[in-house]
PDB file of N, CA and C in Angstrom:
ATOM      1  N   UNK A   1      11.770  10.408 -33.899  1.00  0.00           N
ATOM      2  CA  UNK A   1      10.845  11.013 -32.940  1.00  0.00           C
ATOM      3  C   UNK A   1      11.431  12.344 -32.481  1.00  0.00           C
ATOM      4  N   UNK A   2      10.529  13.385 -32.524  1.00  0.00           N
ATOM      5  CA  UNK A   2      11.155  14.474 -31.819  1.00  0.00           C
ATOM      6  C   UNK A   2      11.900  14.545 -30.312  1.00  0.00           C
ATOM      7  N   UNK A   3      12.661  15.338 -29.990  1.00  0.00           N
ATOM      8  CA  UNK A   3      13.153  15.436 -28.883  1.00  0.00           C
ATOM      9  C   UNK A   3      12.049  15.745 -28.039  1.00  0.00           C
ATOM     10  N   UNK A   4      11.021  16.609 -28.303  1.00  0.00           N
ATOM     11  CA  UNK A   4      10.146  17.283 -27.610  1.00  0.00           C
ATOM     12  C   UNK A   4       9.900  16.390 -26.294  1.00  0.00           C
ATOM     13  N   UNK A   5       9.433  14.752 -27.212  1.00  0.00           N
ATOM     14  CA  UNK A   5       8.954  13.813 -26.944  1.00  0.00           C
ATOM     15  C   UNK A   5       9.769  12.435 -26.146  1.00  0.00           C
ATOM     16  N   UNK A   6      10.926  13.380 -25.767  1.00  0.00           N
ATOM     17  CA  UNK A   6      11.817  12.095 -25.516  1.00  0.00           C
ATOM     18  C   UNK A   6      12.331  12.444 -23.913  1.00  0.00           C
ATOM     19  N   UNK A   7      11.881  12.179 -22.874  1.00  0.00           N
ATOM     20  CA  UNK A   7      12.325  12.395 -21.659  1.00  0.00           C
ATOM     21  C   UNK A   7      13.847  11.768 -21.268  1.00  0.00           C
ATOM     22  N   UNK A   8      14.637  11.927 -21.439  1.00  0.00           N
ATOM     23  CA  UNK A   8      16.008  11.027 -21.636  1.00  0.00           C
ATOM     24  C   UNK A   8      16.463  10.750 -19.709  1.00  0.00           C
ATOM     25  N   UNK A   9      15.752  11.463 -19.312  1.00  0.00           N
ATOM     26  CA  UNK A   9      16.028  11.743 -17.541  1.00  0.00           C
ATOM     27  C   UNK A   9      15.373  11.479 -16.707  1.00  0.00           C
ATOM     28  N   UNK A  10      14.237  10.900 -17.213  1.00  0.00           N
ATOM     29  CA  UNK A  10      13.113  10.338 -16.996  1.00  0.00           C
ATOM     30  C   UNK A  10      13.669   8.668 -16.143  1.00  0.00           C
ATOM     31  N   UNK A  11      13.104   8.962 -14.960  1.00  0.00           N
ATOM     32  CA  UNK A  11      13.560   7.504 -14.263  1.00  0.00           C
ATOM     33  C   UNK A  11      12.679   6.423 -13.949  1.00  0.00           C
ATOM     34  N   UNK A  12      13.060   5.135 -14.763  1.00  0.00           N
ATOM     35  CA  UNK A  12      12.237   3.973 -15.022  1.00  0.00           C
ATOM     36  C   UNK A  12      12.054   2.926 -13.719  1.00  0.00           C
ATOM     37  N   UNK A  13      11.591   3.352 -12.755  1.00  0.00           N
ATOM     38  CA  UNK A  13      11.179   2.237 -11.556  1.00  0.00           C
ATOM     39  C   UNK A  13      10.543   1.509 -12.174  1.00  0.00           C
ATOM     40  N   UNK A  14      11.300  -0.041 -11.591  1.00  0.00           N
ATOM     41  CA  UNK A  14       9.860  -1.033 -12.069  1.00  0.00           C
ATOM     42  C   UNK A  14       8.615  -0.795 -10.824  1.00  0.00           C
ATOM     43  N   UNK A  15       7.871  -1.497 -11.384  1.00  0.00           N
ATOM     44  CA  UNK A  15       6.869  -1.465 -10.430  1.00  0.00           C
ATOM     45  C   UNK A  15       6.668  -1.994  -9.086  1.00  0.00           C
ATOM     46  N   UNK A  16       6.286  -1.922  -7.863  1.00  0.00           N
ATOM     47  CA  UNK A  16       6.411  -2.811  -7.028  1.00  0.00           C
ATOM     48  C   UNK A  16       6.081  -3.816  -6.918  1.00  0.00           C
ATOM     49  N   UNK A  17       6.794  -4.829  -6.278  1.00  0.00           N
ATOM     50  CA  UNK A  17       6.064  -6.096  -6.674  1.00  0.00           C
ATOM     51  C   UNK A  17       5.612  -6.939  -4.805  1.00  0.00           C
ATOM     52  N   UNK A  18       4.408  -7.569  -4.932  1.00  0.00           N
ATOM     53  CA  UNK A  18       3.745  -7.915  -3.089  1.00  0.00           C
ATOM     54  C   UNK A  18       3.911  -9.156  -3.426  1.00  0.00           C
ATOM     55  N   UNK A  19       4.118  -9.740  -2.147  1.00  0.00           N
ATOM     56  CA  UNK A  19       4.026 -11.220  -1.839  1.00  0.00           C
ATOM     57  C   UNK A  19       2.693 -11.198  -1.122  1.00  0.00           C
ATOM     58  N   UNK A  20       1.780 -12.061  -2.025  1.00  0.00           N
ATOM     59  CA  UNK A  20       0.594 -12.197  -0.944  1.00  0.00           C
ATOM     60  C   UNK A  20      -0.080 -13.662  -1.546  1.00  0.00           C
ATOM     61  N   UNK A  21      -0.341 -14.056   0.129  1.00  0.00           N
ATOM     62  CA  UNK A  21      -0.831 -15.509  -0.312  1.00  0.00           C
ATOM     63  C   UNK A  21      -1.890 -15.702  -1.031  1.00  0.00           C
ATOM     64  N   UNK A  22      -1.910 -17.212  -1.009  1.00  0.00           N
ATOM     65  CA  UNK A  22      -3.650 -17.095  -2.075  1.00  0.00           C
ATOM     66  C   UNK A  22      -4.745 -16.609  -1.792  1.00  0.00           C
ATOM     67  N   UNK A  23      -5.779 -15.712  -2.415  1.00  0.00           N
ATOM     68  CA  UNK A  23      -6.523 -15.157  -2.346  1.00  0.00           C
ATOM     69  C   UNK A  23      -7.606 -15.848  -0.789  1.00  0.00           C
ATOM     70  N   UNK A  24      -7.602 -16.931  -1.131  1.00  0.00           N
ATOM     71  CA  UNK A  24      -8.645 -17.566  -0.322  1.00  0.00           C
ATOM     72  C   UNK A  24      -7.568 -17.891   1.236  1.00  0.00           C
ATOM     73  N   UNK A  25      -6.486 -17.817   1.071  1.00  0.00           N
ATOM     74  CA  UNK A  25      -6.152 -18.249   2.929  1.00  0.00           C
ATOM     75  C   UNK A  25      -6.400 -17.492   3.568  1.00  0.00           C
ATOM     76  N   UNK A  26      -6.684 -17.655   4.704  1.00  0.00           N
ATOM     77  CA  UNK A  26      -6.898 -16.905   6.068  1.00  0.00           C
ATOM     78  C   UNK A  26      -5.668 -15.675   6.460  1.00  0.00           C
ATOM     79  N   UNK A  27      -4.690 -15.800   5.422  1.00  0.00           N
ATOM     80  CA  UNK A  27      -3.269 -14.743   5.980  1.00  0.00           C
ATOM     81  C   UNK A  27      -3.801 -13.380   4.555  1.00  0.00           C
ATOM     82  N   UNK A  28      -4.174 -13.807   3.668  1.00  0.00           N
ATOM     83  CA  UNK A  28      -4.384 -12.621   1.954  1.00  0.00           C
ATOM     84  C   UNK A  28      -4.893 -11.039   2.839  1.00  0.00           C
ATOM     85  N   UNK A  29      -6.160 -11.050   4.046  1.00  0.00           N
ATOM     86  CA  UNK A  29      -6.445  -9.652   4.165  1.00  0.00           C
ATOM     87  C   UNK A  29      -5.054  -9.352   4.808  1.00  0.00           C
ATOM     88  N   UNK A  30      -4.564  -9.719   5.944  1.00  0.00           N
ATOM     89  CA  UNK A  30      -3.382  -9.418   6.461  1.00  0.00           C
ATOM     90  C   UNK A  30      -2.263  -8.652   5.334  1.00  0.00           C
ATOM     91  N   UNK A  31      -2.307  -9.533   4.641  1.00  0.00           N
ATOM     92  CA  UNK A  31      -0.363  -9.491   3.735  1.00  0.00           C
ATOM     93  C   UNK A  31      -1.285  -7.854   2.326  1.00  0.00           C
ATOM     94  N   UNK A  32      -2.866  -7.860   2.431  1.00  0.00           N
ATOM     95  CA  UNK A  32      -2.997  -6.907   1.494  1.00  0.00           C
ATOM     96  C   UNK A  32      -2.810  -5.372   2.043  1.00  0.00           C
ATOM     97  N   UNK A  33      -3.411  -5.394   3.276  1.00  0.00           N
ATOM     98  CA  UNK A  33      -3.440  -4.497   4.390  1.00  0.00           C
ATOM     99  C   UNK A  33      -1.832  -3.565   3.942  1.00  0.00           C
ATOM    100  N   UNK A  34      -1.354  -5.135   4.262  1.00  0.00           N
ATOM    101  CA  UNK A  34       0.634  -4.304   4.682  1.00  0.00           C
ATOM    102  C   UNK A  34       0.841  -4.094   2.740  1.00  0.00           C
ATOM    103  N   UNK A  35       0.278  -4.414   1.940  1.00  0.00           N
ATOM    104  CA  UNK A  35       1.061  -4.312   0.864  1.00  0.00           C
ATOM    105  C   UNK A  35       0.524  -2.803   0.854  1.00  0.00           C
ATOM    106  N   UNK A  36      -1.014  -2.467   1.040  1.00  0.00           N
ATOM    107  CA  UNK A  36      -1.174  -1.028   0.414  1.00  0.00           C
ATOM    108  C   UNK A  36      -0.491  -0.090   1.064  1.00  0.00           C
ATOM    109  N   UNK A  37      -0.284  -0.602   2.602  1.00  0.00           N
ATOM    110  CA  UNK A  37       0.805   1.010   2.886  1.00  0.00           C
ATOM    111  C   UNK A  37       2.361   0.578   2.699  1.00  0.00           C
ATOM    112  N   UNK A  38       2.827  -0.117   2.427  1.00  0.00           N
ATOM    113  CA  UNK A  38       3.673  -0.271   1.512  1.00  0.00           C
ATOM    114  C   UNK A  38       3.940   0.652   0.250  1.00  0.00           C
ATOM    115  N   UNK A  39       2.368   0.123  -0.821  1.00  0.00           N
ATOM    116  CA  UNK A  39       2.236   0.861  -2.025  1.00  0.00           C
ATOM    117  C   UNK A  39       2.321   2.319  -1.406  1.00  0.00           C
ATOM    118  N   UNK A  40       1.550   3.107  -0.527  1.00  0.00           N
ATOM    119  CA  UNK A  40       1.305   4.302  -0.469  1.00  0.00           C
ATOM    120  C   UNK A  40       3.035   5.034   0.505  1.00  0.00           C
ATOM    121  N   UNK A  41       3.234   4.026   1.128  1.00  0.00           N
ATOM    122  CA  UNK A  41       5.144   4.002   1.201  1.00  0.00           C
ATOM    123  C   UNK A  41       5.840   4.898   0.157  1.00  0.00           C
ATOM    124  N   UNK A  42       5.757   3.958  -1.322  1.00  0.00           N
ATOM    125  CA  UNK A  42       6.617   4.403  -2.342  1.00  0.00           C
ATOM    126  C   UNK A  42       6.208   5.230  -2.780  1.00  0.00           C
ATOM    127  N   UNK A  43       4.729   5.819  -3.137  1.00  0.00           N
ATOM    128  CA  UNK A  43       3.993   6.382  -3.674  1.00  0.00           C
ATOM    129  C   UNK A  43       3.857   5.772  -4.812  1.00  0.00           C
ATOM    130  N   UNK A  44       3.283   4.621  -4.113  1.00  0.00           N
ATOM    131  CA  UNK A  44       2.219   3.907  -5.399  1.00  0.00           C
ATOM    132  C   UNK A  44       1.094   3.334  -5.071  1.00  0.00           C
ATOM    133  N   UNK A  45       0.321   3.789  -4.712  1.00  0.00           N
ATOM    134  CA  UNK A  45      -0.941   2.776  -4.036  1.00  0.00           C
ATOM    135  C   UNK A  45      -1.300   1.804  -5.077  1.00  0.00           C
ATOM    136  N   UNK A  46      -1.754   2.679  -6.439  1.00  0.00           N
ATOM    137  CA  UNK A  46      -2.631   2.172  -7.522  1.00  0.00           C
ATOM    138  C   UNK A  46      -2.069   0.608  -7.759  1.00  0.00           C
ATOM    139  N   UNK A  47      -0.568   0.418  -7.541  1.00  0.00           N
ATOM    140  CA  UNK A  47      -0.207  -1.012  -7.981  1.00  0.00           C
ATOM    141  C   UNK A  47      -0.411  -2.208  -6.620  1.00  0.00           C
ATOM    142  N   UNK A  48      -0.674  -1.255  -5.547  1.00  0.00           N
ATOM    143  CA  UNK A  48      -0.915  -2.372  -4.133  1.00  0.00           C
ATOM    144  C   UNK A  48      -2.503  -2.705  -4.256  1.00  0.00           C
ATOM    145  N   UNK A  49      -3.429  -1.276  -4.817  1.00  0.00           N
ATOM    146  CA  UNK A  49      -4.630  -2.214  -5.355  1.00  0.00           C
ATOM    147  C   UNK A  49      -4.672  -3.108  -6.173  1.00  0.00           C
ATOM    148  N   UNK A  50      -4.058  -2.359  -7.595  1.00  0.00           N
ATOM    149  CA  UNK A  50      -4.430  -4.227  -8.677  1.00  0.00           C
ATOM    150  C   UNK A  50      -4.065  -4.932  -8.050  1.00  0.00           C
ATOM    151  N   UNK A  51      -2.577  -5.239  -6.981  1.00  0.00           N
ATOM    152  CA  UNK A  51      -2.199  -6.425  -7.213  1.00  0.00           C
ATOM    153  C   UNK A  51      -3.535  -7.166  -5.393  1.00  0.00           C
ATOM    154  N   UNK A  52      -3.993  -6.462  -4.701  1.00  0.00           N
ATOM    155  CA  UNK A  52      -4.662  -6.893  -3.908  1.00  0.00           C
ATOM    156  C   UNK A  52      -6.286  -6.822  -3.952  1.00  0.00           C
ATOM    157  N   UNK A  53      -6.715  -6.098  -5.088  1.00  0.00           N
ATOM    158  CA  UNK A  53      -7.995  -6.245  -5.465  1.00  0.00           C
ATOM    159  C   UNK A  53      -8.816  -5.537  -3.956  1.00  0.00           C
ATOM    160  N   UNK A  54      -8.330  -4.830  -3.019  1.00  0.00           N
ATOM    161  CA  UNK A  54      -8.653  -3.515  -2.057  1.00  0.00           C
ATOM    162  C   UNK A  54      -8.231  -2.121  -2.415  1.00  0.00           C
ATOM    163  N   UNK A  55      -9.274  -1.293  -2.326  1.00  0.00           N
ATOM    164  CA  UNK A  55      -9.028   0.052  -2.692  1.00  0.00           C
ATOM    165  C   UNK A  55      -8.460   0.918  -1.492  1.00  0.00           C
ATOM    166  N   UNK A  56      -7.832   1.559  -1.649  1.00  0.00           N
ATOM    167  CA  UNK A  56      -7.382   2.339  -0.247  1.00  0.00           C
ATOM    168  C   UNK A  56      -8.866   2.601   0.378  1.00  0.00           C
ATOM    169  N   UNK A  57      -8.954   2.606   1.716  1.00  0.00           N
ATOM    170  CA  UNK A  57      -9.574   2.680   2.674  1.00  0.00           C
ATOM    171  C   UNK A  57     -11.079   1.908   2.810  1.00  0.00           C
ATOM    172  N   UNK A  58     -10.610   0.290   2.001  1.00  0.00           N
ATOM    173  CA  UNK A  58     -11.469  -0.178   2.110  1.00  0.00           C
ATOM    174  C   UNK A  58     -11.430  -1.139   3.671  1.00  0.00           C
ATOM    175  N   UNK A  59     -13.191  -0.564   4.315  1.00  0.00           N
ATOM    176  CA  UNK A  59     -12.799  -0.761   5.673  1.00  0.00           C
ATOM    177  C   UNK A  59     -12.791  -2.116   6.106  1.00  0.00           C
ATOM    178  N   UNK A  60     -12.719  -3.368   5.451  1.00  0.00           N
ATOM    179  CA  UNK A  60     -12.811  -4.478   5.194  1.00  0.00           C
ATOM    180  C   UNK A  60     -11.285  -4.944   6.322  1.00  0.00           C
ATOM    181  N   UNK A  61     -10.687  -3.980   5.738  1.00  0.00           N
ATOM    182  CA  UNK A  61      -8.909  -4.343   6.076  1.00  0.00           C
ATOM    183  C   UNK A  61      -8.653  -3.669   7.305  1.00  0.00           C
ATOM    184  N   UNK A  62      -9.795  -2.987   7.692  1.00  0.00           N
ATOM    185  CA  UNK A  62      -9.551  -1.860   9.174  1.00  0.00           C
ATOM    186  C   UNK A  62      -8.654  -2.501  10.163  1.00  0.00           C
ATOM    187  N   UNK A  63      -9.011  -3.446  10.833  1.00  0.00           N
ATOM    188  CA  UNK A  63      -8.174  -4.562  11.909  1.00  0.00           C
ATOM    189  C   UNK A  63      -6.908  -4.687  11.870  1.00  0.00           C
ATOM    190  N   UNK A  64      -6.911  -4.938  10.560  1.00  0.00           N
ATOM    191  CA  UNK A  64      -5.519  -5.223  10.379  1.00  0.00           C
ATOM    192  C   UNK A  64      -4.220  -4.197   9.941  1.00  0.00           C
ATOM    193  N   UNK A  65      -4.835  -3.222   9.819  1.00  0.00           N
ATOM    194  CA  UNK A  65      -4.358  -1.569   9.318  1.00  0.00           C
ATOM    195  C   UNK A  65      -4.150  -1.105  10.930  1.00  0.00           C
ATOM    196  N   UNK A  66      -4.842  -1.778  11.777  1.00  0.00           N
ATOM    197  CA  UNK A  66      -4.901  -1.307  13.071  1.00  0.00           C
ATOM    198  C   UNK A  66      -3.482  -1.812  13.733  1.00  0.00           C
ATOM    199  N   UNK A  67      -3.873  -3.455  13.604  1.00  0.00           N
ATOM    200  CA  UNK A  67      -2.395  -3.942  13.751  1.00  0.00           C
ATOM    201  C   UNK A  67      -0.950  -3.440  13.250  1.00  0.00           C
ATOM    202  N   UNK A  68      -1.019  -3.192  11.851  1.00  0.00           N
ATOM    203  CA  UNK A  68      -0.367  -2.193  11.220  1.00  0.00           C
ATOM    204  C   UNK A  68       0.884  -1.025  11.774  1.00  0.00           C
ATOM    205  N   UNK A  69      -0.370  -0.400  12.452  1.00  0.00           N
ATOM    206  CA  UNK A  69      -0.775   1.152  13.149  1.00  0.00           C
ATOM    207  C   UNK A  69       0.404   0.697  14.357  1.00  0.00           C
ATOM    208  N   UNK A  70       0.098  -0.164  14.923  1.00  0.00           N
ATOM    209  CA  UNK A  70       0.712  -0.573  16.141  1.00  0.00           C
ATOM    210  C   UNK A  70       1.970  -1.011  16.398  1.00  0.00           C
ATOM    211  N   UNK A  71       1.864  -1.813  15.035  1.00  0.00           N
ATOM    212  CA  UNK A  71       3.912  -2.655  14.757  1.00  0.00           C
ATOM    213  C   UNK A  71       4.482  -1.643  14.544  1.00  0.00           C
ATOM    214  N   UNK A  72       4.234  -0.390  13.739  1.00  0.00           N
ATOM    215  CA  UNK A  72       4.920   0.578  13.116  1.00  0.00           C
ATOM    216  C   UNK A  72       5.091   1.446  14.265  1.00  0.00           C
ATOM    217  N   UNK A  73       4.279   1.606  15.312  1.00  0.00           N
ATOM    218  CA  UNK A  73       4.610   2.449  16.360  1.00  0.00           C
ATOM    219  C   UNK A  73       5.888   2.047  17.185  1.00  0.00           C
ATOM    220  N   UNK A  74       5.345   0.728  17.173  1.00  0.00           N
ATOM    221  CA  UNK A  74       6.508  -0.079  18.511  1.00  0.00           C
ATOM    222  C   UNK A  74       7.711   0.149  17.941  1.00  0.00           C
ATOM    223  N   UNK A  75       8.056   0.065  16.576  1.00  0.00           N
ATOM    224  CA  UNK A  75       9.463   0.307  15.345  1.00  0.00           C
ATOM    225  C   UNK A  75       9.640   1.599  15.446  1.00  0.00           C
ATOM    226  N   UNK A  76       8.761   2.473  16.101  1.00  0.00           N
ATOM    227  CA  UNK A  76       9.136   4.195  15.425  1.00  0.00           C
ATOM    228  C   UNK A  76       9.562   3.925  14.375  1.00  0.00           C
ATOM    229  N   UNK A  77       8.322   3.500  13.955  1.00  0.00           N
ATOM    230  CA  UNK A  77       7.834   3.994  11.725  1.00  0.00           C
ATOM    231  C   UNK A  77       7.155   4.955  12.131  1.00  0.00           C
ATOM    232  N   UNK A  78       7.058   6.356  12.457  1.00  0.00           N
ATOM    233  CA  UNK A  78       5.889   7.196  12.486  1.00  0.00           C
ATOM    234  C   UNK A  78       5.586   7.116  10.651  1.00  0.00           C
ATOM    235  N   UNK A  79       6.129   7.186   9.583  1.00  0.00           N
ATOM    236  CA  UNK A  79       5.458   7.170   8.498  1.00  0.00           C
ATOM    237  C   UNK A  79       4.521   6.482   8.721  1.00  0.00           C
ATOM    238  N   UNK A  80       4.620   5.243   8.661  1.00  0.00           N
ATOM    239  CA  UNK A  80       4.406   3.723   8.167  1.00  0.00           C
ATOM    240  C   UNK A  80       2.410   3.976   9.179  1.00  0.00           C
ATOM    241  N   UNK A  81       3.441   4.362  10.467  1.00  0.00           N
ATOM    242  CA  UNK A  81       1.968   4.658  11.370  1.00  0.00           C
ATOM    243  C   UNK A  81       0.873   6.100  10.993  1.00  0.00           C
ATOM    244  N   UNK A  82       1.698   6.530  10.314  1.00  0.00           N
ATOM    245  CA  UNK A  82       0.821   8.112   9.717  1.00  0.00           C
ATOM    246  C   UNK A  82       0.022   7.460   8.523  1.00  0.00           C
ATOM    247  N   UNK A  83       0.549   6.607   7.387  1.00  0.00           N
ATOM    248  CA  UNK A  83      -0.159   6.129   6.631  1.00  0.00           C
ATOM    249  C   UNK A  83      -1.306   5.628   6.808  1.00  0.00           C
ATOM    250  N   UNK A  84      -1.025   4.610   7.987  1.00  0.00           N
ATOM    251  CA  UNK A  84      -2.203   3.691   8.895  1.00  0.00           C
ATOM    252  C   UNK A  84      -3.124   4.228   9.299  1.00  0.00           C
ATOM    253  N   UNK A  85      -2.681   5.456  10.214  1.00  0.00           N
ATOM    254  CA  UNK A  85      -3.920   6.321  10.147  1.00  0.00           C
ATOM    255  C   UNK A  85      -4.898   7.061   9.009  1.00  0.00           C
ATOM    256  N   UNK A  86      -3.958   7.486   8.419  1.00  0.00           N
ATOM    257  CA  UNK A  86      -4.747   7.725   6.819  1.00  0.00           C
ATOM    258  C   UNK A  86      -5.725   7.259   6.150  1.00  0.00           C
ATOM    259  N   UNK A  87      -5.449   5.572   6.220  1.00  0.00           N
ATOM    260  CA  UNK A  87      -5.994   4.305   5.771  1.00  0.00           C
ATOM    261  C   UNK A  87      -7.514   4.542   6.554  1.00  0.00           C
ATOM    262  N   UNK A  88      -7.275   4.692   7.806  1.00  0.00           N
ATOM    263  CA  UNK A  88      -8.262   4.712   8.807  1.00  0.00           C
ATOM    264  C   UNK A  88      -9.251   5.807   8.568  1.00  0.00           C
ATOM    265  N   UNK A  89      -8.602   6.444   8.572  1.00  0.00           N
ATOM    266  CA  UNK A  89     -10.119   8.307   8.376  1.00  0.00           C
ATOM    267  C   UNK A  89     -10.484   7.911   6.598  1.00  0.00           C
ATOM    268  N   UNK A  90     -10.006   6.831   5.484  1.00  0.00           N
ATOM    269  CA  UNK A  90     -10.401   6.598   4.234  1.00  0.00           C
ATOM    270  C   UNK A  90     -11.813   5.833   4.583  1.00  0.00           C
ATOM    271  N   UNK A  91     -10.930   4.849   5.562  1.00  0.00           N
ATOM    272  CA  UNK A  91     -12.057   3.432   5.837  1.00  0.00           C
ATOM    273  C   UNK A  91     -13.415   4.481   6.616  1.00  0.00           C
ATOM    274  N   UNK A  92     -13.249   5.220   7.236  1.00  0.00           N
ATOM    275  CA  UNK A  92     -14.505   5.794   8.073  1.00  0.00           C
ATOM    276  C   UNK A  92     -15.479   6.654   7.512  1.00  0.00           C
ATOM    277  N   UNK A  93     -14.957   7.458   5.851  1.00  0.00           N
ATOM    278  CA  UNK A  93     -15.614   8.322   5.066  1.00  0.00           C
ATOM    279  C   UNK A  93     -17.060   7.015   4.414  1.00  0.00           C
TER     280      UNK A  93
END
């Protein structure tokens, strides 16, 4: 193979991986909520959707993005809480 074609420096993250309960318990919107700003954390959303089947700013998860919004404040996560908001002006378009 050509060199052209060979990124040798190129750095292989695996992917992230979410703990989220079964689809159907009463905790899945909660644990998907925290996985996508998580995903959007690392800069990966796209893998906190497949693995939660929610698209960023789907407003389904609003509540709990809210809650979110709030733990991350009380922690001074301003990221974590900047994301949340993010999530929020997605969910309102």
């Amino acid at each position: 193979m050509s060199r052209a074609f060979v990124n040798e420096d190129a750095t292989h993250e695996p992917e992230p991986r979410y703990v989220l309960p079964p689809r159907e318990s009463p905790r899945f919107d909660a644990a998907a909520a925290r996985a996508l700003l998580e995903g959007a954390h690392v800069g990966n959303t796209q893998s906190a959707e497949t693995a939660t089947g929610y698209g960023w700013g789907n407003p389904a998860l609003a509540p709990h993005i809210e809650d979110l919004i709030r733990e991350a404040e009380g922690l001074g996560d301003e990221r974590m809480a900047r994301l949340g908001r993010r999530y929020l002006r997605a969910a309102r378009r």
